[in-house]
C-alpha atoms as a PDB file:
ATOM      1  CA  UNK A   1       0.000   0.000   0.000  1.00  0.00           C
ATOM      2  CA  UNK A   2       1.380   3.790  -0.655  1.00  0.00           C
ATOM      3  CA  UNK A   3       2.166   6.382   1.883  1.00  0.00           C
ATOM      4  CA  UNK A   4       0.068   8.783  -0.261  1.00  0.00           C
ATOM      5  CA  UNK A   5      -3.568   8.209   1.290  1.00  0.00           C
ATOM      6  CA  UNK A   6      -2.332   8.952   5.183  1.00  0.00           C
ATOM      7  CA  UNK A   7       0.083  11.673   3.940  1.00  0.00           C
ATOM      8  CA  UNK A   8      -3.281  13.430   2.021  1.00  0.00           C
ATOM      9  CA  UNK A   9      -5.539  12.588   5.216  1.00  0.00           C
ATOM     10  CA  UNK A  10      -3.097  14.371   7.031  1.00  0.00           C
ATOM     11  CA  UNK A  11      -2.871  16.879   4.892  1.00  0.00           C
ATOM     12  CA  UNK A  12      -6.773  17.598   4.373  1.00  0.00           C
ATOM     13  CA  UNK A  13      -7.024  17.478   8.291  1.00  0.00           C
ATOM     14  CA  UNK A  14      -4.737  19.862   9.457  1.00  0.00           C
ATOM     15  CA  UNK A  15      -6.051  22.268   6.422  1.00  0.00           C
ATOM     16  CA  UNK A  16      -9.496  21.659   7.854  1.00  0.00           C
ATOM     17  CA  UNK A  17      -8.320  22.082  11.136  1.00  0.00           C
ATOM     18  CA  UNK A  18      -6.338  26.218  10.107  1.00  0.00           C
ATOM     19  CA  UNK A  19     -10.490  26.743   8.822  1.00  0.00           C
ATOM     20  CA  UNK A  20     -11.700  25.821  11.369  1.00  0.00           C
ATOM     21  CA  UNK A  21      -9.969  27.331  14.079  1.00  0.00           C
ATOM     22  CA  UNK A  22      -9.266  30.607  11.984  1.00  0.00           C
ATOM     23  CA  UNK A  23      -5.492  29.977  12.493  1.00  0.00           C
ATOM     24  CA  UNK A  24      -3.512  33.310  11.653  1.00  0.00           C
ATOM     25  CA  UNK A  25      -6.940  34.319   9.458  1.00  0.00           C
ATOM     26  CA  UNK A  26      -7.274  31.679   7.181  1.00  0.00           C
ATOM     27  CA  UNK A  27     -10.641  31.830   7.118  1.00  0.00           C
ATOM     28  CA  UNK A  28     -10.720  35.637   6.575  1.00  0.00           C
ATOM     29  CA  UNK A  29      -8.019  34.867   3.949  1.00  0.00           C
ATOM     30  CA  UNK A  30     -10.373  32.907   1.832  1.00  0.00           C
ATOM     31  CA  UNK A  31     -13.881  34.954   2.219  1.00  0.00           C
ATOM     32  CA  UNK A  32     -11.589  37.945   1.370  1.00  0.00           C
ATOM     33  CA  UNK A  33      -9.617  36.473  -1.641  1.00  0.00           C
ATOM     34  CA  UNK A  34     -11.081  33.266  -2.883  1.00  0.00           C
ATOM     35  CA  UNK A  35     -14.950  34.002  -2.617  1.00  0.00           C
ATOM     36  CA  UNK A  36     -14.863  38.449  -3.369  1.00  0.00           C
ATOM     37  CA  UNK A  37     -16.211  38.750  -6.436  1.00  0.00           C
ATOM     38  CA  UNK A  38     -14.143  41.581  -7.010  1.00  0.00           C
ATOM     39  CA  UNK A  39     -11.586  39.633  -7.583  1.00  0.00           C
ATOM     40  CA  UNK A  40     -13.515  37.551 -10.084  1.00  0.00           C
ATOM     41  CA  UNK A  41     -12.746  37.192 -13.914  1.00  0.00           C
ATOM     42  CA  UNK A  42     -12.563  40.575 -15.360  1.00  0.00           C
ATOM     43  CA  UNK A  43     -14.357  39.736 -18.106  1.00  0.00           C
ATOM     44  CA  UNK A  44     -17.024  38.829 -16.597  1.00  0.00           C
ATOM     45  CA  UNK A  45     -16.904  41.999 -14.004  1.00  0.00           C
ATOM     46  CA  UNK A  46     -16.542  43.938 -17.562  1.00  0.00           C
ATOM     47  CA  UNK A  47     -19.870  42.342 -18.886  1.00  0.00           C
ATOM     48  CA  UNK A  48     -21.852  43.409 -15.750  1.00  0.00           C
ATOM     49  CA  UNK A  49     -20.815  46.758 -16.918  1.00  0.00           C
ATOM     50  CA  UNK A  50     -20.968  47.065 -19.818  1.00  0.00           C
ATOM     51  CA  UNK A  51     -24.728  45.742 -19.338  1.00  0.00           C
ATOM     52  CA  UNK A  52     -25.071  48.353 -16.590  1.00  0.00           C
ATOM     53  CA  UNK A  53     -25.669  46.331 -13.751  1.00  0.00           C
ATOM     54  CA  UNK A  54     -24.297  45.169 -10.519  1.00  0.00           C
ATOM     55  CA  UNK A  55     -22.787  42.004 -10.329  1.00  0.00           C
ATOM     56  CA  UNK A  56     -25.113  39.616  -8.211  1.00  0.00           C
ATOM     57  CA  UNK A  57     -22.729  39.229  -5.246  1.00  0.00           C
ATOM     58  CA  UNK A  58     -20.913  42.889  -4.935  1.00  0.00           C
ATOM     59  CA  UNK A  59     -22.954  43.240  -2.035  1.00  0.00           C
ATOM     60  CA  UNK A  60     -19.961  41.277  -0.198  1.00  0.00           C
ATOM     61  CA  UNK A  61     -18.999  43.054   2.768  1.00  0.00           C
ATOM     62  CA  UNK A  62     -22.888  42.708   4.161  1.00  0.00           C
ATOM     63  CA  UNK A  63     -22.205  38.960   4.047  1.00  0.00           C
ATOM     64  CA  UNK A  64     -18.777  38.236   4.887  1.00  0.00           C
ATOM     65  CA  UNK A  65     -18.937  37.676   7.974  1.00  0.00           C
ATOM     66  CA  UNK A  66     -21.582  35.386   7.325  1.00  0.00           C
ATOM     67  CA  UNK A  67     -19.649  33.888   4.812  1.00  0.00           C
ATOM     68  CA  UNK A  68     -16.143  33.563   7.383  1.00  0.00           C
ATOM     69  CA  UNK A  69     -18.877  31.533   9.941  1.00  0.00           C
ATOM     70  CA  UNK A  70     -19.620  29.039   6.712  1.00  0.00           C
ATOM     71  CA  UNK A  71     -16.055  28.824   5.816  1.00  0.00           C
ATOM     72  CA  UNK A  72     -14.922  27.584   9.267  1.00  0.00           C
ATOM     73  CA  UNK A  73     -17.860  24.761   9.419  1.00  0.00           C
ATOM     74  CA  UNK A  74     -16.911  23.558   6.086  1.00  0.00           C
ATOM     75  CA  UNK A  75     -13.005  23.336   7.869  1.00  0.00           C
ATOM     76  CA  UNK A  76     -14.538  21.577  10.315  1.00  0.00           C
ATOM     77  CA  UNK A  77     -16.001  19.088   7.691  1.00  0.00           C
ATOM     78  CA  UNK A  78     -12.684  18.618   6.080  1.00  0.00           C
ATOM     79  CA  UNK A  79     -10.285  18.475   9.400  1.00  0.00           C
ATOM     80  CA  UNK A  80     -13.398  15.468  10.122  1.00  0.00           C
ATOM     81  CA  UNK A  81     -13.176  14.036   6.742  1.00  0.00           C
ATOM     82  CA  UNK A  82      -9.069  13.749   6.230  1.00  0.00           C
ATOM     83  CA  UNK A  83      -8.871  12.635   9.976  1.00  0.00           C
ATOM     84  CA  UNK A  84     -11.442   9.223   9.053  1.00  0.00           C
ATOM     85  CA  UNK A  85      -9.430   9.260   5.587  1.00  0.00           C
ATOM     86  CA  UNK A  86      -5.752   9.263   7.828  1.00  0.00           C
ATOM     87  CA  UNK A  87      -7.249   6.460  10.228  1.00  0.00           C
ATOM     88  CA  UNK A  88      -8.539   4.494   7.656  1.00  0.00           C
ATOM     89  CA  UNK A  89      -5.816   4.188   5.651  1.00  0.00           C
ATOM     90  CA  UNK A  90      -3.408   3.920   8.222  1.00  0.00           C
ATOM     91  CA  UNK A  91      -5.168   0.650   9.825  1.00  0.00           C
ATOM     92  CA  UNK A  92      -4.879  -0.393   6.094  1.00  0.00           C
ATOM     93  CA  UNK A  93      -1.201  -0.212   6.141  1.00  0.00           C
ATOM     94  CA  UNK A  94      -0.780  -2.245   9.553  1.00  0.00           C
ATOM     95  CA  UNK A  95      -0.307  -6.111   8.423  1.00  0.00           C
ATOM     96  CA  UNK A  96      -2.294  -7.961  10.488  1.00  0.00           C
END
């Protein structure tokens, strides 16, 4: 068996884990780069323009924090999900 499953459990969980527990912003980090549409294609940003409207999510700032809460469950999910995916395929790699 590889060393590739546990290594990518561990990985997932302690990414989950900065989410979830806001380590040094990380959460903040991705509401404020990842999901701001302001940072979103500029093509696209340049269509809503040129078609005079808004874009459907500039209205960010009302919902970020909102947005940071949701971001740290989902970390939870994943720190949850990579530890069951370390465990599992570390009993896998025990002969017995």
């Amino acid at each position: 068996m590889s060393l590739i499953p546990p290594l990518l459990g561990g990985g997932l969980f302690l990414a989950g884990l900065a989410l979830a527990a806001d380590h040094r912003g990380a959460a903040r980090w991705v509401v404020e780069v990842l999901l701001n549409p302001a940072h979103a294609d500029p093509r696209l940003l340049r269509r809503y323009a040129r078609w005079g409207i808004e874009h459907p999510q500039m209205r960010f700032h009302r919902s970020a924090l909102r947005q940071r809460q949701l971001v740290r469950i989902w970390g939870g999910f994943m720190s949850a999900l990579g530890l069951v995916v370390l465990t599992v395929s570390t009993v896998s790699l025990v002969p017995g």
